[in-house]
N, C-alpha and C. Protein backbone atom coordinates (compact mmCIF):
# COMPACT_ATOMS: atom_id res chain seq x y z
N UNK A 1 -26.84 -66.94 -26.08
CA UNK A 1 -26.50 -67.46 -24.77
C UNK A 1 -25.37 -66.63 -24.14
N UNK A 2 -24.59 -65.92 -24.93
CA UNK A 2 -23.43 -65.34 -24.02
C UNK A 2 -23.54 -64.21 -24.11
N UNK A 3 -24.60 -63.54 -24.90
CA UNK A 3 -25.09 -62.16 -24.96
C UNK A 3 -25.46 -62.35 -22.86
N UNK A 4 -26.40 -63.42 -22.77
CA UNK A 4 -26.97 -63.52 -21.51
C UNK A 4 -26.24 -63.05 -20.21
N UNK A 5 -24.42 -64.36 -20.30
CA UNK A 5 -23.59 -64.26 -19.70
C UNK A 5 -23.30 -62.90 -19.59
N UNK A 6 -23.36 -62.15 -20.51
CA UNK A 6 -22.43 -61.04 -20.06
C UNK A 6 -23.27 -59.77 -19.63
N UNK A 7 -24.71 -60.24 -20.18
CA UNK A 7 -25.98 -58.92 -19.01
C UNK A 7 -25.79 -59.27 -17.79
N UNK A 8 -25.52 -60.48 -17.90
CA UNK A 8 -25.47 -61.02 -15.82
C UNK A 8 -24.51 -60.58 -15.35
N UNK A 9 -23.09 -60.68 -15.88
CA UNK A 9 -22.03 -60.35 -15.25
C UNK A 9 -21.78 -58.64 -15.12
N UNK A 10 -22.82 -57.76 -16.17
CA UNK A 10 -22.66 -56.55 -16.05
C UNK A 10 -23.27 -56.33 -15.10
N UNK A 11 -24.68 -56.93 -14.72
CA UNK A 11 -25.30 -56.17 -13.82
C UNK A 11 -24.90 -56.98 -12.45
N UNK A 12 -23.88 -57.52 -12.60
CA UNK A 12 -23.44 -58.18 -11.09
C UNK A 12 -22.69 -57.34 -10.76
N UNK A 13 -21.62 -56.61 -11.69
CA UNK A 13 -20.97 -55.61 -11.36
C UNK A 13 -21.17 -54.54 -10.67
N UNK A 14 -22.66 -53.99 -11.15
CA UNK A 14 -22.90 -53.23 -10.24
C UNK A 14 -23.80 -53.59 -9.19
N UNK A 15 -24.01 -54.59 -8.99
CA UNK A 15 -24.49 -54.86 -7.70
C UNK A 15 -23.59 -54.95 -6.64
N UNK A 16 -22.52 -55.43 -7.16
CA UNK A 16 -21.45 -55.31 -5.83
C UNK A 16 -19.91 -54.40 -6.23
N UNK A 17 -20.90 -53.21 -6.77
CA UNK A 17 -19.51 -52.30 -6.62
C UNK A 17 -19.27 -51.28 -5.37
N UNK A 18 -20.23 -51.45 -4.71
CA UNK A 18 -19.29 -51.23 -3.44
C UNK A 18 -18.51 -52.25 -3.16
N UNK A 19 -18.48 -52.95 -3.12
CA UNK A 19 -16.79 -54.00 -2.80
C UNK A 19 -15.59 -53.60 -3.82
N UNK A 20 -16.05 -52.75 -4.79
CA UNK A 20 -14.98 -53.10 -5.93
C UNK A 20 -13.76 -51.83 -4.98
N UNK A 21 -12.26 -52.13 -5.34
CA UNK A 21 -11.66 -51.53 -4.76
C UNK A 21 -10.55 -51.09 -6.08
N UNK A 22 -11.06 -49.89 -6.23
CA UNK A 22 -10.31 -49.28 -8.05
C UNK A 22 -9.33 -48.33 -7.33
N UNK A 23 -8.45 -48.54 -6.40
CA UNK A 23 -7.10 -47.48 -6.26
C UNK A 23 -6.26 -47.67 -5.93
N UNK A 24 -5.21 -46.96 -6.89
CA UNK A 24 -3.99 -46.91 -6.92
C UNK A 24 -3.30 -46.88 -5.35
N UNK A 25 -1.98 -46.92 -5.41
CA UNK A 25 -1.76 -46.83 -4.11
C UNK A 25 -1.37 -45.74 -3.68
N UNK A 26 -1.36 -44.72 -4.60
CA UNK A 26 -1.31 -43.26 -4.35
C UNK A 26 -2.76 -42.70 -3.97
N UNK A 27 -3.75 -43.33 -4.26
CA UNK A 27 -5.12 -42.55 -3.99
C UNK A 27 -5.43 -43.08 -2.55
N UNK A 28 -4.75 -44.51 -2.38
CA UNK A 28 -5.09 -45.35 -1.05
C UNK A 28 -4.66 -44.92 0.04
N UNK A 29 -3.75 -43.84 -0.34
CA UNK A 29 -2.81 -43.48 1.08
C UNK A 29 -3.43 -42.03 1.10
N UNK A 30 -3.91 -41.56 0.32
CA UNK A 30 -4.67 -40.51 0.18
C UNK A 30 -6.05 -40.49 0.53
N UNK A 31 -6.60 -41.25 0.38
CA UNK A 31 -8.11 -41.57 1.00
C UNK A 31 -8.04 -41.92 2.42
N UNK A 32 -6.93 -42.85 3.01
CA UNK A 32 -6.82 -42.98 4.49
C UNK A 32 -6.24 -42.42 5.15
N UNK A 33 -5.76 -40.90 4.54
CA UNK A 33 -5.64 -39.63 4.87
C UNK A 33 -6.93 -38.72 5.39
N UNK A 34 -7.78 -38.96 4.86
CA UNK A 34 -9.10 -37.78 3.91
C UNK A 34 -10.29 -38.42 5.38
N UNK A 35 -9.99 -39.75 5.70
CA UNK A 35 -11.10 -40.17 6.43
C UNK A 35 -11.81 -40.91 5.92
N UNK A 36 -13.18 -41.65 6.22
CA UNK A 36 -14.06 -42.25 6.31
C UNK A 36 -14.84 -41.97 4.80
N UNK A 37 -15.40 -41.07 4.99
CA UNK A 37 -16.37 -40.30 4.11
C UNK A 37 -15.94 -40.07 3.02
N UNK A 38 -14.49 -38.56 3.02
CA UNK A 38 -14.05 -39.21 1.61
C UNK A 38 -13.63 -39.96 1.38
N UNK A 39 -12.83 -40.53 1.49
CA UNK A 39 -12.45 -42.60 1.25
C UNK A 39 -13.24 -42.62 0.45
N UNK A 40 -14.19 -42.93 0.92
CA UNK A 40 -15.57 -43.74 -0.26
C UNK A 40 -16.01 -43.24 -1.57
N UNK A 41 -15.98 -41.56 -1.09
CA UNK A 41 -16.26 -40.71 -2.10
C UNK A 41 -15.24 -40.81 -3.42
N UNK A 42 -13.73 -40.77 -2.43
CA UNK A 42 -12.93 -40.90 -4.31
C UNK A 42 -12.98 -42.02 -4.88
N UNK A 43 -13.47 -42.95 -3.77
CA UNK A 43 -13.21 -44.63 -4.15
C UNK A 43 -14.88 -44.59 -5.70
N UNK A 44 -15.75 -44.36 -4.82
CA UNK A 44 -17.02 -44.06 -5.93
C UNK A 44 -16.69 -43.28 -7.11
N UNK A 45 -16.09 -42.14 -6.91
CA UNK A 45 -15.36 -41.21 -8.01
C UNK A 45 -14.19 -41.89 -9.01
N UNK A 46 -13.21 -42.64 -8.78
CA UNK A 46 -12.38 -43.40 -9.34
C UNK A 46 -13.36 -44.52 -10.14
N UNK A 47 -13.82 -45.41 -9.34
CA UNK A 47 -15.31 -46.24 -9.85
C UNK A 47 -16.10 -45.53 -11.74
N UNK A 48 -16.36 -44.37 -11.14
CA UNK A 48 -17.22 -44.16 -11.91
C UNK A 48 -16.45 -43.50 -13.72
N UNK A 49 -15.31 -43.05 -13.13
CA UNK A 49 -14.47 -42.54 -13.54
C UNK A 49 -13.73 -43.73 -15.11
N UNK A 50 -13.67 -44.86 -14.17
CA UNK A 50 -13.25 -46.20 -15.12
C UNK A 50 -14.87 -46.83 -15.68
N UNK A 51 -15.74 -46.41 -15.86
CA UNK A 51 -16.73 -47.06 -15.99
C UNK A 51 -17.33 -46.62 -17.60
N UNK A 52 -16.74 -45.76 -17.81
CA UNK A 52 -16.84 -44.01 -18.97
C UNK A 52 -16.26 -45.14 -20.01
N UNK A 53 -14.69 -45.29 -20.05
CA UNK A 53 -14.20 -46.00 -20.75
C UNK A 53 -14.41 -47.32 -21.31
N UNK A 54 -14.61 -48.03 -20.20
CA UNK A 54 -15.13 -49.54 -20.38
C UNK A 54 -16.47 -49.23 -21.14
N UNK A 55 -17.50 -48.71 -20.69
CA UNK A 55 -18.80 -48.84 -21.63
C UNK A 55 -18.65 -48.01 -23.11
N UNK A 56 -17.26 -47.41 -23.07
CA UNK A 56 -17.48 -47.08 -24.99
C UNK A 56 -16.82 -48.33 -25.62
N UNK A 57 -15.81 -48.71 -25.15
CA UNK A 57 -15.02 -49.68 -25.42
C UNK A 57 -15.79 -51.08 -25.58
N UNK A 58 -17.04 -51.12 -24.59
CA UNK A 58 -18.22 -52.13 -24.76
C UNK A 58 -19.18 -51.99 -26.16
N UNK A 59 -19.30 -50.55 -26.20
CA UNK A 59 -20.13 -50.01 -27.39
C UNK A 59 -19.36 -50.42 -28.38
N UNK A 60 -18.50 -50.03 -28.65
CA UNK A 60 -17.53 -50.29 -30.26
C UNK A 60 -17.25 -51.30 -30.49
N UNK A 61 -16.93 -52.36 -29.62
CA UNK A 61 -16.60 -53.83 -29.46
C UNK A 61 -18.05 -54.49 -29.63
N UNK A 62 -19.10 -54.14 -29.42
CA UNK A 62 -20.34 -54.70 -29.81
C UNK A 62 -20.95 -53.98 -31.13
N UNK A 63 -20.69 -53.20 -31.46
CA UNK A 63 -20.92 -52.76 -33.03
C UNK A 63 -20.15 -53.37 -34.04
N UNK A 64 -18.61 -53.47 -33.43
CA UNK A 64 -17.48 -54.27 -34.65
C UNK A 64 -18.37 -55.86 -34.82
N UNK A 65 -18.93 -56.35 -33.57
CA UNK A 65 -19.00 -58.18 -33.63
C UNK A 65 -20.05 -57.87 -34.48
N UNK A 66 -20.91 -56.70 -34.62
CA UNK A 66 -22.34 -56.97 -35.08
C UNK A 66 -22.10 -57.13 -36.55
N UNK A 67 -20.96 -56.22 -36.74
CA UNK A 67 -20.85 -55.80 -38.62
C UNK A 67 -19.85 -56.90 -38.84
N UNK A 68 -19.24 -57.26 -38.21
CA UNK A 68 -18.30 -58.66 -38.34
C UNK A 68 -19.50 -59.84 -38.72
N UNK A 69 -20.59 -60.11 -38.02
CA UNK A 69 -21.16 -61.03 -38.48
C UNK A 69 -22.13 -61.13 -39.76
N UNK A 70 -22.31 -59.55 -39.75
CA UNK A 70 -22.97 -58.92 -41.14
C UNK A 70 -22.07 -59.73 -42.33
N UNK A 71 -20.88 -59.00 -42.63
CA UNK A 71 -19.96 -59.15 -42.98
C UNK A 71 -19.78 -61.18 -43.61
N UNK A 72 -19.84 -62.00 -42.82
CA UNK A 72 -19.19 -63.18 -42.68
C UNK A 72 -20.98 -63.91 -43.39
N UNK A 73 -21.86 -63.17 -42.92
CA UNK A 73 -23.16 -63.64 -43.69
C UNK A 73 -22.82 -63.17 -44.86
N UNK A 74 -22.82 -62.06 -45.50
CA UNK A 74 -23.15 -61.55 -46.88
C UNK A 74 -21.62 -62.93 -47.65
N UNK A 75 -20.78 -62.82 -47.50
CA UNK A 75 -19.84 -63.71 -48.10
C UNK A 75 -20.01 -65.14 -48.09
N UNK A 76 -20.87 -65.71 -46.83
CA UNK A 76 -21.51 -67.02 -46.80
C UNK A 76 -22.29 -66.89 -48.25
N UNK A 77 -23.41 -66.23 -48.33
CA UNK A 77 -24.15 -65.85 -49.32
C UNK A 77 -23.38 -65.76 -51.31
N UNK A 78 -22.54 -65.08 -51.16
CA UNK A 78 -21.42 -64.96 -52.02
C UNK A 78 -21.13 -66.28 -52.55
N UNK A 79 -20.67 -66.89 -51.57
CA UNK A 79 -19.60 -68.07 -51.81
C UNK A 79 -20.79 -69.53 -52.09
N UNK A 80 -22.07 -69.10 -51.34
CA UNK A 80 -22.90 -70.15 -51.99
C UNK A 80 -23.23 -69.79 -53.08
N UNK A 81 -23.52 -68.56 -54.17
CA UNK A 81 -24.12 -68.86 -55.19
C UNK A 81 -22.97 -68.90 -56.04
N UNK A 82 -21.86 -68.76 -55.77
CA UNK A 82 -20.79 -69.68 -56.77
C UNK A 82 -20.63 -70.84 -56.94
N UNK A 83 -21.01 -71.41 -55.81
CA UNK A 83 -20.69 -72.92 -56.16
C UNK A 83 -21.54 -73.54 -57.01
């Protein structure tokens, strides 16, 4: 069920990442420098830029829960045939 929650909330993300607003206030005064066009462009570029990180950080964090639960089975297993 929360595997679910969180396909939804990923792919909500990118459904409305044009709204998302990822800049600093050094890039902000810099983009409404640059104009219209680039604006968007570093704003998409910054975007995509933080997106690298988060999805390894998603990867490794979903490999640790997987071997974590590996892990917590095999010792369930353990601890029942001792008793």
């Amino acid at each position: 069920m929360k595997l679910k929650h969180t396909i939804v909330t990923v792919l909500m993300m990118f459904v409305f990442i044009e709204q998302t607003i990822a800049q600093c206030s050094v890039c902000t005064k810099t983009a409404e420098q640059l104009g219209e066009g680039p604006a968007n462009a570093l704003n998409n570029a910054i975007v995509y830029l933080m997106m690298i990180p988060l999805l390894i950080m998603v990867f490794i964090g979903y490999y640790w829960w997987k071997r974590e639960k590996e892990i917590i089975k095999e010792e369930e297993k353990t601890h029942g045939k001792m008793s």
